[in-house]
N, C-alpha and C. Protein backbone atom coordinates (compact mmCIF):
# COMPACT_ATOMS: atom_id res chain seq x y z
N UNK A 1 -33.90 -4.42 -9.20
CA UNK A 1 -33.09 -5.16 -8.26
C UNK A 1 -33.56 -4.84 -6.84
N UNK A 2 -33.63 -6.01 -6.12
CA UNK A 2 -34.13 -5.69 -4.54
C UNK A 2 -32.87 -5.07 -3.82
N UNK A 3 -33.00 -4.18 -2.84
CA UNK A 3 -31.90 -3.67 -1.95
C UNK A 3 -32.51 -3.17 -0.62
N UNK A 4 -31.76 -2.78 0.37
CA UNK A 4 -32.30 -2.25 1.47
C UNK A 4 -31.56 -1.25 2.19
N UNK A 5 -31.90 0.09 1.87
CA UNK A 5 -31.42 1.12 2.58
C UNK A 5 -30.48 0.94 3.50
N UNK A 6 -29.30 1.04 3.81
CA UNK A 6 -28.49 1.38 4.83
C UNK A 6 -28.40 2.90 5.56
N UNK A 7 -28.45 4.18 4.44
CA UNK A 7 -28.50 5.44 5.05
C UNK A 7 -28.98 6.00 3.63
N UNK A 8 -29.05 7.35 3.95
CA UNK A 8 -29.06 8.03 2.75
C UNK A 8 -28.95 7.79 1.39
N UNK A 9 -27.31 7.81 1.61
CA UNK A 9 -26.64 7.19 0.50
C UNK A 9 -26.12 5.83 0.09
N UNK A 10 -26.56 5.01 0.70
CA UNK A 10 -25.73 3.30 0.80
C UNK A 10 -27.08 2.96 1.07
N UNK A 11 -26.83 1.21 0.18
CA UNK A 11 -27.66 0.49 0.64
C UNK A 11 -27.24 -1.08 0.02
N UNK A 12 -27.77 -1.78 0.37
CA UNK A 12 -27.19 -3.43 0.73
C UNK A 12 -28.41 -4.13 -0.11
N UNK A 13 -27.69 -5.31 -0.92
CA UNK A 13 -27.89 -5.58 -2.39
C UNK A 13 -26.84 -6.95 -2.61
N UNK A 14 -27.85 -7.68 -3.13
CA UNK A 14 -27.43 -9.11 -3.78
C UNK A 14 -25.68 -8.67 -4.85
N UNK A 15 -25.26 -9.93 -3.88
CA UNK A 15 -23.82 -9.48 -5.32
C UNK A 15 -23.48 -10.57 -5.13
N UNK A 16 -23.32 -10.92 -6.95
CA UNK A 16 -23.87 -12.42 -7.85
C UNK A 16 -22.69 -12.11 -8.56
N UNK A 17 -22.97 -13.43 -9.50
CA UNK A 17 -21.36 -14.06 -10.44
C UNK A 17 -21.15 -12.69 -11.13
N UNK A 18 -22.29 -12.39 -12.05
CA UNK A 18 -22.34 -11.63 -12.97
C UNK A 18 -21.60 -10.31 -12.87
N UNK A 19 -21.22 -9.90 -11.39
CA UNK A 19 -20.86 -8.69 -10.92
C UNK A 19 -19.23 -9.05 -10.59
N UNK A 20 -18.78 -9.90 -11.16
CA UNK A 20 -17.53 -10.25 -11.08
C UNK A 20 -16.43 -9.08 -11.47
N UNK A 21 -16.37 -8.66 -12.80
CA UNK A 21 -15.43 -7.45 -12.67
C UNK A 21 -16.11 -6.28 -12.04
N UNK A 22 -16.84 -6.05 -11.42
CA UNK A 22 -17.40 -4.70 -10.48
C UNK A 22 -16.47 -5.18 -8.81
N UNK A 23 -16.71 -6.27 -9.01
CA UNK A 23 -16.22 -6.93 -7.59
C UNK A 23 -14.81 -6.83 -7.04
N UNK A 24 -14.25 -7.22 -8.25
CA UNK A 24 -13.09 -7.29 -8.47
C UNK A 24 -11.61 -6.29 -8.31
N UNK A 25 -12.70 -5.28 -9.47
CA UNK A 25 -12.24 -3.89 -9.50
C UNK A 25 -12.18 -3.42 -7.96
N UNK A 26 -13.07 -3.71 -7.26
CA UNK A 26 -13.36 -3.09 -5.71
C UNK A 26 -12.35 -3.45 -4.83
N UNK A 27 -12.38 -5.11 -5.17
CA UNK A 27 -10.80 -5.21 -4.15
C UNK A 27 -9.71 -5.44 -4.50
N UNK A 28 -9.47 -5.47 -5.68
CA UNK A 28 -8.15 -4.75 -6.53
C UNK A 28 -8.08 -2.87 -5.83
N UNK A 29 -8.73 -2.02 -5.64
CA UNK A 29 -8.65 -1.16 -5.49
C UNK A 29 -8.72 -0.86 -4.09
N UNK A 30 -9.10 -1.82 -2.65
CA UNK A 30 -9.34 -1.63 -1.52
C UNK A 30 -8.09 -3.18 -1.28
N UNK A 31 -7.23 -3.93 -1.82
CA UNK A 31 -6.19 -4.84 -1.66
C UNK A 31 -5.54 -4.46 -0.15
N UNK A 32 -4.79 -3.31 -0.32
CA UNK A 32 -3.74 -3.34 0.78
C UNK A 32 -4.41 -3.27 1.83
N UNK A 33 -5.63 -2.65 2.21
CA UNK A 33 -6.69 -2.47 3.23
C UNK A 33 -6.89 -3.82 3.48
N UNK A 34 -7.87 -4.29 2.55
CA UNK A 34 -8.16 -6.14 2.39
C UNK A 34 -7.57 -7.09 3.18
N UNK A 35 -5.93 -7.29 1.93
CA UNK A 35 -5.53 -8.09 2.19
C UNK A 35 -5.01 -8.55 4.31
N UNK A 36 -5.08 -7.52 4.92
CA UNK A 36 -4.58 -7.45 6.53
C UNK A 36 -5.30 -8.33 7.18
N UNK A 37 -6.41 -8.83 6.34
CA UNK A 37 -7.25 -9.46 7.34
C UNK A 37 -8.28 -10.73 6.32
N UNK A 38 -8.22 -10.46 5.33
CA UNK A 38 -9.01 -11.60 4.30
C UNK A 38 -8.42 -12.11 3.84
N UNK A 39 -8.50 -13.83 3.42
CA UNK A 39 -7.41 -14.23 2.81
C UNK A 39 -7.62 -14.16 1.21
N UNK A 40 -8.88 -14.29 1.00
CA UNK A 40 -9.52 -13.67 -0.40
C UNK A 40 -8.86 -11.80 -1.07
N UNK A 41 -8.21 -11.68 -0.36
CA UNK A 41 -7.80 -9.89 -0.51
C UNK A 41 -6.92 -9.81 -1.94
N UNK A 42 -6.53 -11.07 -2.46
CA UNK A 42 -5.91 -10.58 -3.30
C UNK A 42 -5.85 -12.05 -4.62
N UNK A 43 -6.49 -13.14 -4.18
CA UNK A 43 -7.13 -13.76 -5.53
C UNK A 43 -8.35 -13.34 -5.88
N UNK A 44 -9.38 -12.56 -5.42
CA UNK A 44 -10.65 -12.05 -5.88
C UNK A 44 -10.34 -10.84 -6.59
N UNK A 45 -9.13 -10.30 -6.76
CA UNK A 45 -8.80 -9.05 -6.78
C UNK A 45 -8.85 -8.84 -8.67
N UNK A 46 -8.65 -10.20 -9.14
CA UNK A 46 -8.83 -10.56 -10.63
C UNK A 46 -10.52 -11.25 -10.85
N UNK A 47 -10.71 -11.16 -12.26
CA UNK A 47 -12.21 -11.14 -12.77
C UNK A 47 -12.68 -12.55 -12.31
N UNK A 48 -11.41 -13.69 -12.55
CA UNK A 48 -11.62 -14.73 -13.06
C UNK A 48 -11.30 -15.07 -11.40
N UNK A 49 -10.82 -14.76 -10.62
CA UNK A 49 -10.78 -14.97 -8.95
C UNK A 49 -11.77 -14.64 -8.45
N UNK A 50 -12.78 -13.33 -9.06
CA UNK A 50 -13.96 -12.90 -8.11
C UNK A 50 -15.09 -13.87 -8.44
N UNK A 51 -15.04 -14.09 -9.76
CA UNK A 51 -15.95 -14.66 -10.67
C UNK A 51 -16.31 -16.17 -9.46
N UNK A 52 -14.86 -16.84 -9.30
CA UNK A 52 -15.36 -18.29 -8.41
C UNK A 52 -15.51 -17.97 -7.21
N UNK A 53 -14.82 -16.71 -6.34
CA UNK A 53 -16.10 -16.77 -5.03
C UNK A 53 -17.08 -16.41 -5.23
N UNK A 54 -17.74 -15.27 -6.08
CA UNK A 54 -19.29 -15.07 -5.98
C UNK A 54 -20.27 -16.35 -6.64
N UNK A 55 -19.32 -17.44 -7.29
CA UNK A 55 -20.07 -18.40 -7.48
C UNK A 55 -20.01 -19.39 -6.23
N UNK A 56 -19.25 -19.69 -5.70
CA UNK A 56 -18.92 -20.59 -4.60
C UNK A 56 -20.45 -19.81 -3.90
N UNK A 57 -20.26 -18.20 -3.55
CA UNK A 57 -21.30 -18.26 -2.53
C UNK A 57 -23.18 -18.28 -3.42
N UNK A 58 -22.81 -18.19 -4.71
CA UNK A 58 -24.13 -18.47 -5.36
C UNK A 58 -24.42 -20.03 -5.25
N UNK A 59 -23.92 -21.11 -5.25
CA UNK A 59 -23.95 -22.05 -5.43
C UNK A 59 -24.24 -22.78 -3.72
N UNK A 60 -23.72 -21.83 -2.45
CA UNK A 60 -24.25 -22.03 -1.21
C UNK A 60 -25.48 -21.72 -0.84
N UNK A 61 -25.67 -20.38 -1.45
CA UNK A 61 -27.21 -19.93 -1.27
C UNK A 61 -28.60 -21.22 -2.16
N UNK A 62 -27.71 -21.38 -3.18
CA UNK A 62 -28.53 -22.24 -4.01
C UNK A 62 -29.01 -23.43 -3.04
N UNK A 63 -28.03 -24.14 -2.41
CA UNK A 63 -28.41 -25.51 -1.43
C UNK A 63 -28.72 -24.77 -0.37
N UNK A 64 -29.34 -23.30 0.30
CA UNK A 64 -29.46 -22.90 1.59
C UNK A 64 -28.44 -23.05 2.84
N UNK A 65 -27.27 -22.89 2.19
CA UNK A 65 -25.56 -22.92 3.02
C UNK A 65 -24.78 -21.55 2.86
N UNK A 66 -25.74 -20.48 2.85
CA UNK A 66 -24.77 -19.32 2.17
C UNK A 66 -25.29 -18.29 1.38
N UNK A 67 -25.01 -16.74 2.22
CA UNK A 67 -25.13 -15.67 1.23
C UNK A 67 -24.07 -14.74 1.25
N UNK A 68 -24.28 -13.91 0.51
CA UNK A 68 -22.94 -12.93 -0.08
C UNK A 68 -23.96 -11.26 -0.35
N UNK A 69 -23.43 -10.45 0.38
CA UNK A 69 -24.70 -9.27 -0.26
C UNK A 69 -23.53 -7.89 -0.18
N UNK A 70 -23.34 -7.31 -1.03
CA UNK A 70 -22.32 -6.34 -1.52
C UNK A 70 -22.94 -5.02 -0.69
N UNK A 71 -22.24 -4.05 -0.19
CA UNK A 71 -22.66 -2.57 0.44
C UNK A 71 -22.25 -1.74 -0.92
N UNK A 72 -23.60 -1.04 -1.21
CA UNK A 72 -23.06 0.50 -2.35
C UNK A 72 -23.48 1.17 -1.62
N UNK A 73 -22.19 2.32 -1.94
CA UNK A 73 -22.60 3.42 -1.32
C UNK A 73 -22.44 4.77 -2.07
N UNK A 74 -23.43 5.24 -3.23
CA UNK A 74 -23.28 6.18 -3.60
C UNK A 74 -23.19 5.47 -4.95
N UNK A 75 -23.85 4.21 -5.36
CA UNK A 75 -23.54 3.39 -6.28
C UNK A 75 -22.69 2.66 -6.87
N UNK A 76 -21.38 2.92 -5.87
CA UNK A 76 -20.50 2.12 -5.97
C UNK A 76 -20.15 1.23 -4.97
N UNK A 77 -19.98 0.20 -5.40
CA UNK A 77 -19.43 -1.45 -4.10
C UNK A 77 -18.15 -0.37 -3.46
N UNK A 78 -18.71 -0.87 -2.01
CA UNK A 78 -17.35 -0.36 -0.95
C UNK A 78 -17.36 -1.49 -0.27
N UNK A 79 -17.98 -2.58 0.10
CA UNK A 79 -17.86 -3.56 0.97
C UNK A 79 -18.69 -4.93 1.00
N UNK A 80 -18.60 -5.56 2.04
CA UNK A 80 -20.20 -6.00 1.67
C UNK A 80 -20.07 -6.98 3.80
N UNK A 81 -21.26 -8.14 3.45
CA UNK A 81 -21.53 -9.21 4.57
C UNK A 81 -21.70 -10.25 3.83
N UNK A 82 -21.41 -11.47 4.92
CA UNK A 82 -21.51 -12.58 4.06
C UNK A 82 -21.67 -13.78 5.11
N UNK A 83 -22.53 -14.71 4.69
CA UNK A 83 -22.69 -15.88 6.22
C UNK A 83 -21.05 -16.75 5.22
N UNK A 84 -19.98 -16.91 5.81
CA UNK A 84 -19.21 -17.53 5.24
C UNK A 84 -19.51 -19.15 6.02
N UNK A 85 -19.85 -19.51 7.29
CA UNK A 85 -20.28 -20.69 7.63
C UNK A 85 -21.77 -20.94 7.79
N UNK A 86 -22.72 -21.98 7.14
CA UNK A 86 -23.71 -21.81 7.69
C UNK A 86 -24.33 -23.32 7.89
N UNK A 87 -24.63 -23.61 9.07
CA UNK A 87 -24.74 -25.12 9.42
C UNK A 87 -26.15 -25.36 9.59
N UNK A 88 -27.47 -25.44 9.13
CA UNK A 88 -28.98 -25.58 9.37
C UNK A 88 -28.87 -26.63 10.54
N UNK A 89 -28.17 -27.66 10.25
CA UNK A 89 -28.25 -28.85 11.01
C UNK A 89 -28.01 -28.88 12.76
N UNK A 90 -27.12 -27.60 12.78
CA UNK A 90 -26.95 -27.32 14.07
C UNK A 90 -26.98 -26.01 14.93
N UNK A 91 -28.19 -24.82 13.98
CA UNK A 91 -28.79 -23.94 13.75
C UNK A 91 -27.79 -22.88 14.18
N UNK A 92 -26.26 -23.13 13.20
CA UNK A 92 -25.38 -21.77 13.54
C UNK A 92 -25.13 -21.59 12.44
N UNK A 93 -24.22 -20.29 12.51
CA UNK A 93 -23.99 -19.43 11.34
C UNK A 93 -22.38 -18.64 11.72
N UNK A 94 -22.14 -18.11 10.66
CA UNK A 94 -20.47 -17.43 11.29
C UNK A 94 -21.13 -16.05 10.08
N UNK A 95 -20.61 -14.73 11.09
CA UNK A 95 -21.31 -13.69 9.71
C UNK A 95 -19.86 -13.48 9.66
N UNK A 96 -19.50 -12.32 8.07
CA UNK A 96 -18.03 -11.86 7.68
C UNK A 96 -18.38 -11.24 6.94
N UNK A 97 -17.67 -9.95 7.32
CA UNK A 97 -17.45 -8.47 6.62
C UNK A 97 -16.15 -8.09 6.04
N UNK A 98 -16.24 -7.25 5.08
CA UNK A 98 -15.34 -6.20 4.64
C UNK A 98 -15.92 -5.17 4.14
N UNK A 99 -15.12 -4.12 4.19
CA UNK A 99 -15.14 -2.85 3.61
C UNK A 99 -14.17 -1.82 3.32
N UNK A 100 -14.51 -1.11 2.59
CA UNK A 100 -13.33 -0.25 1.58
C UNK A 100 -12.90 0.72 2.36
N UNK A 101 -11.42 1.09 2.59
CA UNK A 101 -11.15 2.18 3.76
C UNK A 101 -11.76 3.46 3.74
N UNK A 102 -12.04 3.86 2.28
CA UNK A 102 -12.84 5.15 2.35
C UNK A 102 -14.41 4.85 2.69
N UNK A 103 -14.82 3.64 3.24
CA UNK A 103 -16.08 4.26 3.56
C UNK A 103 -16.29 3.41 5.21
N UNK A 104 -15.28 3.61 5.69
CA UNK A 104 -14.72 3.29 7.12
C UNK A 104 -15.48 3.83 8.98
N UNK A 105 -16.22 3.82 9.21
CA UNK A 105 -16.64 4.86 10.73
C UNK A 105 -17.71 5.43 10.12
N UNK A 106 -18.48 4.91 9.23
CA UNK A 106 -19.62 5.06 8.77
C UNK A 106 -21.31 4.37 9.32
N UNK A 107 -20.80 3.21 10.24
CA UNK A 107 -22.02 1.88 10.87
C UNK A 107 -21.83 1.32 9.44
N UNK A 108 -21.92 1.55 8.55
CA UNK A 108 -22.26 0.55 7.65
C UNK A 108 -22.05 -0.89 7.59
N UNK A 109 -21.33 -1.39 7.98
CA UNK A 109 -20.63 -3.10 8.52
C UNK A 109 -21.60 -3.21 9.91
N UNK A 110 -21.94 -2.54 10.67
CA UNK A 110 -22.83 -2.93 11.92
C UNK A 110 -24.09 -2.37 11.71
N UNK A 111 -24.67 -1.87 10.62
CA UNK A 111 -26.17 -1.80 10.38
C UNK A 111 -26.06 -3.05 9.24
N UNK A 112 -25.52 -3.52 8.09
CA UNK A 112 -26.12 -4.41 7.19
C UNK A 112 -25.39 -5.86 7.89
N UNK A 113 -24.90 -6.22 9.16
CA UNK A 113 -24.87 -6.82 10.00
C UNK A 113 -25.83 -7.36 10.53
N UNK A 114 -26.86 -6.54 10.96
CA UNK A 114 -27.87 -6.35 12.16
C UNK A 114 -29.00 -6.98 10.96
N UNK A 115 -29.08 -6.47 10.01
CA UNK A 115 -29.87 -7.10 8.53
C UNK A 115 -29.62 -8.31 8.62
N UNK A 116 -28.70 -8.98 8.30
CA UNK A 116 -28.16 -10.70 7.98
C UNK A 116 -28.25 -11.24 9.51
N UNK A 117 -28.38 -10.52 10.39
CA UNK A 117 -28.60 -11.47 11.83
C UNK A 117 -29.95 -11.57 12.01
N UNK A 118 -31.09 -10.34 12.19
CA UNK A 118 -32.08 -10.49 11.65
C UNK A 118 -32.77 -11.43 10.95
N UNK A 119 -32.20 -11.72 9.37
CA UNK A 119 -32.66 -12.44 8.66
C UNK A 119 -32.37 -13.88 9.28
N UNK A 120 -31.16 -14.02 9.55
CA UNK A 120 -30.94 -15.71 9.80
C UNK A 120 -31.51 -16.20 11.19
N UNK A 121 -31.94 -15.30 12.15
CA UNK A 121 -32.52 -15.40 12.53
C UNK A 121 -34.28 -16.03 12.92
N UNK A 122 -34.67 -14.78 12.30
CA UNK A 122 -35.94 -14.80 12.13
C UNK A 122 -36.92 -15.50 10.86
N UNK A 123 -36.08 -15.19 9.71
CA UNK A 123 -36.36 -16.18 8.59
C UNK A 123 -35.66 -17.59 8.61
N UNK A 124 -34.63 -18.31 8.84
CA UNK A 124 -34.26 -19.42 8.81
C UNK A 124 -33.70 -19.80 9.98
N UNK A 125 -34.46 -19.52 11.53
CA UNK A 125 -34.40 -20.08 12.47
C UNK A 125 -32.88 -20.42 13.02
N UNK A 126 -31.80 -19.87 13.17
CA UNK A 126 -30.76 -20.32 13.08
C UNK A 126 -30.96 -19.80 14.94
N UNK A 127 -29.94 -20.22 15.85
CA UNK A 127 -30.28 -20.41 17.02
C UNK A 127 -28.56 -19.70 17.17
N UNK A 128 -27.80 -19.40 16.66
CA UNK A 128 -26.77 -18.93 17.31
C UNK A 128 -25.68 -18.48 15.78
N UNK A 129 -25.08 -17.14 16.39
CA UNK A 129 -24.53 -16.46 15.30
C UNK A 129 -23.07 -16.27 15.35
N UNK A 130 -22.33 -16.29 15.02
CA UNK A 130 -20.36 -16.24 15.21
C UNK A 130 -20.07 -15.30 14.57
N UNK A 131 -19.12 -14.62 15.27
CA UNK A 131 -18.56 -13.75 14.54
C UNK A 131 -16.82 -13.69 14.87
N UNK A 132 -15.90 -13.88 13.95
CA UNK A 132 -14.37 -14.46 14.16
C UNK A 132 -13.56 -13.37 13.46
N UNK A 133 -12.50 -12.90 14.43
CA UNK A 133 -11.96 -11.94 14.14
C UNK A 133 -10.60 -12.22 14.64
N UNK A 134 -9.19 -11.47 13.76
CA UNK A 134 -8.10 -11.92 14.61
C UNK A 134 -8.08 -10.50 15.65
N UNK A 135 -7.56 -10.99 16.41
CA UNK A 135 -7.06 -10.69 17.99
C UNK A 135 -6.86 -8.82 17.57
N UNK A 136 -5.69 -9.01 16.56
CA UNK A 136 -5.27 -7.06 16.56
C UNK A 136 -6.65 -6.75 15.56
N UNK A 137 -7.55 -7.09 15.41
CA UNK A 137 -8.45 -6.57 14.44
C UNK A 137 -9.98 -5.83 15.39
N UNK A 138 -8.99 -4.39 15.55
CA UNK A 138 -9.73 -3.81 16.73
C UNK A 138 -11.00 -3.25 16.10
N UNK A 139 -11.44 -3.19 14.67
CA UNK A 139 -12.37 -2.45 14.45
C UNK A 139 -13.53 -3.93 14.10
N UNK A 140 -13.22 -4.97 13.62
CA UNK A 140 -13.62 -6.43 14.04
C UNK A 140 -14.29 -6.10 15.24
N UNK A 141 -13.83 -6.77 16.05
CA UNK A 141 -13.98 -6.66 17.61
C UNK A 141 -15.11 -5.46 17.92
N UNK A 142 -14.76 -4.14 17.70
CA UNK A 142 -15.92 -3.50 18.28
C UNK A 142 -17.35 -3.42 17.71
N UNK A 143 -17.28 -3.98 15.92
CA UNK A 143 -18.63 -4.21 15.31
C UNK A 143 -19.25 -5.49 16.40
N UNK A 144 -18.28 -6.54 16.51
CA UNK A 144 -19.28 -7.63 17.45
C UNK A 144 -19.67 -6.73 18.64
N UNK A 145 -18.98 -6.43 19.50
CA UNK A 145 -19.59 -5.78 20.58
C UNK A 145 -20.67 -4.75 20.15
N UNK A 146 -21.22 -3.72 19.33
CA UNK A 146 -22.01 -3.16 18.95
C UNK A 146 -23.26 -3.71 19.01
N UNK A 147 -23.03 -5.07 18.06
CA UNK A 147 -23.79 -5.80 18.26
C UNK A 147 -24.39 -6.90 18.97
N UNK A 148 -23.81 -6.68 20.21
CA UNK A 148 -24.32 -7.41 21.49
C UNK A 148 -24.00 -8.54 21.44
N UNK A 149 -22.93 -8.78 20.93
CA UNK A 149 -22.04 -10.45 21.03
C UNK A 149 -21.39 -10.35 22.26
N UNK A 150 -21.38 -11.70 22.79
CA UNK A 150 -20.26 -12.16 23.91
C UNK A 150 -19.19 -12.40 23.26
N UNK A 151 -18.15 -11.96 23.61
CA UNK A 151 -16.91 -12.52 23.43
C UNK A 151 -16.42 -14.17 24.60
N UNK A 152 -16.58 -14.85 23.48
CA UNK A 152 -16.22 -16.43 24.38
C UNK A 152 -15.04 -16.52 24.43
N UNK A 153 -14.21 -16.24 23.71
CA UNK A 153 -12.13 -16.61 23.89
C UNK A 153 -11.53 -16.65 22.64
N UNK A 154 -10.56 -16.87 22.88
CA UNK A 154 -9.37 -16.96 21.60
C UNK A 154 -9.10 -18.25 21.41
N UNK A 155 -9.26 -18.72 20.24
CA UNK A 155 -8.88 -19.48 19.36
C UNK A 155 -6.95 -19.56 18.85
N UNK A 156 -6.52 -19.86 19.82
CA UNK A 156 -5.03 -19.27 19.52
C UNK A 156 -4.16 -19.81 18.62
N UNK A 157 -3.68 -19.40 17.28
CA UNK A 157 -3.18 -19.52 16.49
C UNK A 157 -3.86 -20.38 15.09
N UNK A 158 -5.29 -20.04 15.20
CA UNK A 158 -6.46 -20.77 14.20
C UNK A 158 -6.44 -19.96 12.58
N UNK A 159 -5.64 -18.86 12.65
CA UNK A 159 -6.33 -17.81 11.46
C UNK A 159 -4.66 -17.39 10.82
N UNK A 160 -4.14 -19.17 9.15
CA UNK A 160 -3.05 -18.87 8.95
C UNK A 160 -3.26 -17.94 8.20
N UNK A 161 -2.10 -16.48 8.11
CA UNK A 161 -2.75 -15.51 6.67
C UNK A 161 -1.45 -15.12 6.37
N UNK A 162 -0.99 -15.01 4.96
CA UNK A 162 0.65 -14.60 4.28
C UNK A 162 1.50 -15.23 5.54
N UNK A 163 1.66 -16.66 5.95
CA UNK A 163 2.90 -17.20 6.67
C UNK A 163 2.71 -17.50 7.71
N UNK A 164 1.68 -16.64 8.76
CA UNK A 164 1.31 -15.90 10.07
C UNK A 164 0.27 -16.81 10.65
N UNK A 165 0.56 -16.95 11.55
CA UNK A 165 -0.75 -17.53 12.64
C UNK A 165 -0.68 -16.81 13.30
N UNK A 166 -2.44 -16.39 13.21
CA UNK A 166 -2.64 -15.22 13.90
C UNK A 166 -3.72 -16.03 15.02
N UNK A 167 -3.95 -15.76 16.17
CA UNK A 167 -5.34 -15.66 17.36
C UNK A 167 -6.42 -15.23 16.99
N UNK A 168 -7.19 -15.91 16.77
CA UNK A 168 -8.35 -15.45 16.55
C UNK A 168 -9.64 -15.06 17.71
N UNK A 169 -10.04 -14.28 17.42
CA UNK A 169 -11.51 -13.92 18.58
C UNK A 169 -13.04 -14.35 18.56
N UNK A 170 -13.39 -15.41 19.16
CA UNK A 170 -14.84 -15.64 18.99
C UNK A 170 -16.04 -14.96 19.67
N UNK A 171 -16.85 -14.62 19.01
CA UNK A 171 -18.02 -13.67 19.31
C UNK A 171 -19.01 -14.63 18.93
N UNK A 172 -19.96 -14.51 20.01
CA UNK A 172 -21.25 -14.94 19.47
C UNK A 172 -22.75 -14.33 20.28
N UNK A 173 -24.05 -14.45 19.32
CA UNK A 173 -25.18 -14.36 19.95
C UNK A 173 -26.16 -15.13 19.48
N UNK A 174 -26.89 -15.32 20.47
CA UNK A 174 -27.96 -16.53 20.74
C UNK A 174 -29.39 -15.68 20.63
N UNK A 175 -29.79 -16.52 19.56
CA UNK A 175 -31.42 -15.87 18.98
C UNK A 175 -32.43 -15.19 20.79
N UNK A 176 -32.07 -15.93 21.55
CA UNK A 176 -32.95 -15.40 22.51
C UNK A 176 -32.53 -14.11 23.26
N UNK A 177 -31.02 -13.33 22.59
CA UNK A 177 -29.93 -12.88 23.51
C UNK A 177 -30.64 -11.22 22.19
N UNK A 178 -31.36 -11.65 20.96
CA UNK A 178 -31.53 -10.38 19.75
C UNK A 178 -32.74 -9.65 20.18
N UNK A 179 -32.33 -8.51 19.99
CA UNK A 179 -33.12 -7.50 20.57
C UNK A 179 -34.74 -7.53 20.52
N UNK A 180 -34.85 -8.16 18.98
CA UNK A 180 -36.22 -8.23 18.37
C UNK A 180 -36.97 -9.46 18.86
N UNK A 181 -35.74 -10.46 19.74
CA UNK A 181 -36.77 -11.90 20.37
C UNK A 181 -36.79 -11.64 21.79
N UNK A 182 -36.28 -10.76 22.15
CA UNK A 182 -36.92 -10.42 23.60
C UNK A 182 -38.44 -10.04 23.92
């Protein structure tokens, strides 16, 4: 299986249908963390729930609209990245993370970040990157800034989750703005 080092112990790796109860198990077991901020936090949380998003995003990658790549760390899924929007036609992208509270203040979400910006970048030419976070989602927020996003504004009341309209935060960077196209 292809993967790519994150540190020591973690590293970032294709995660496909097949890994459905591994997936599952992960956010069945990281839920209450999850659910605060994904709306997936708690139908993926079953085999047959994980099973249709990792196909939804197999079936994006398949038409070049979409990837999904799981973080292990220590051989077990704690998180992962994922282009959840990806538009060729108008060379943007939206990236989206999670991760498991025990493997939290680690970089791991802002190094296999920097990987998928990289890639969409430099391999499929994409000209501008999003990153959408709600408003109280302070550890959100400082991965974009890490990674040298502008914060453009709030989206106010765009992100419904359990009842709630929440504000959302837009981040973005522009292929000429990445460290490696300077």
């Amino acid at each position: 299986m292809l993967s790519l080092p994150l540190t020591d112990d973690a590293e970032l790796r294709a995660l496909e249908p097949w890994q459905a109860p591994e997936f599952a198990a992960h956010v069945a077991a990281a839920r209450e963390h999850l659910m605060e901020w994904l709306p997936w936090g708690t139908s993926a949380a079953s085999d047959e729930g994980a099973a249709q998003l990792l196909q939804r995003y197999a079936d994006a990658q398949a038409r070049g609209e979409g990837r999904i790549l799981g973080i292990w760390v220590g051989g077990k899924l704690m998180g992962g990245v994922l282009f959840r929007v990806w538009e060729q036609s108008r060379g943007m992208c939206e990236l989206g993370v999670w991760l498991a509270p025990e493997a939290v203040g680690r970089g791991l979400v802002t190094r296999a970040s920097r990987v998928m910006i990289e890639w969409a970048f430099r391999e499929r030419g994409i000209h501008r990157v999003e990153w959408r976070c709600a408003t109280g989602n302070a550890r959100s927020s400082a991965v974009a800034r890490r990674l040298g996003m502008t914060r453009e504004g709030v989206l106010r009341e765009a992100f419904p989750l359990h009842g709630v309209r929440h504000d959302v935060e837009l981040w973005a960077i522009l292929a000429s703005e990445w460290p490696t196209r300077r």
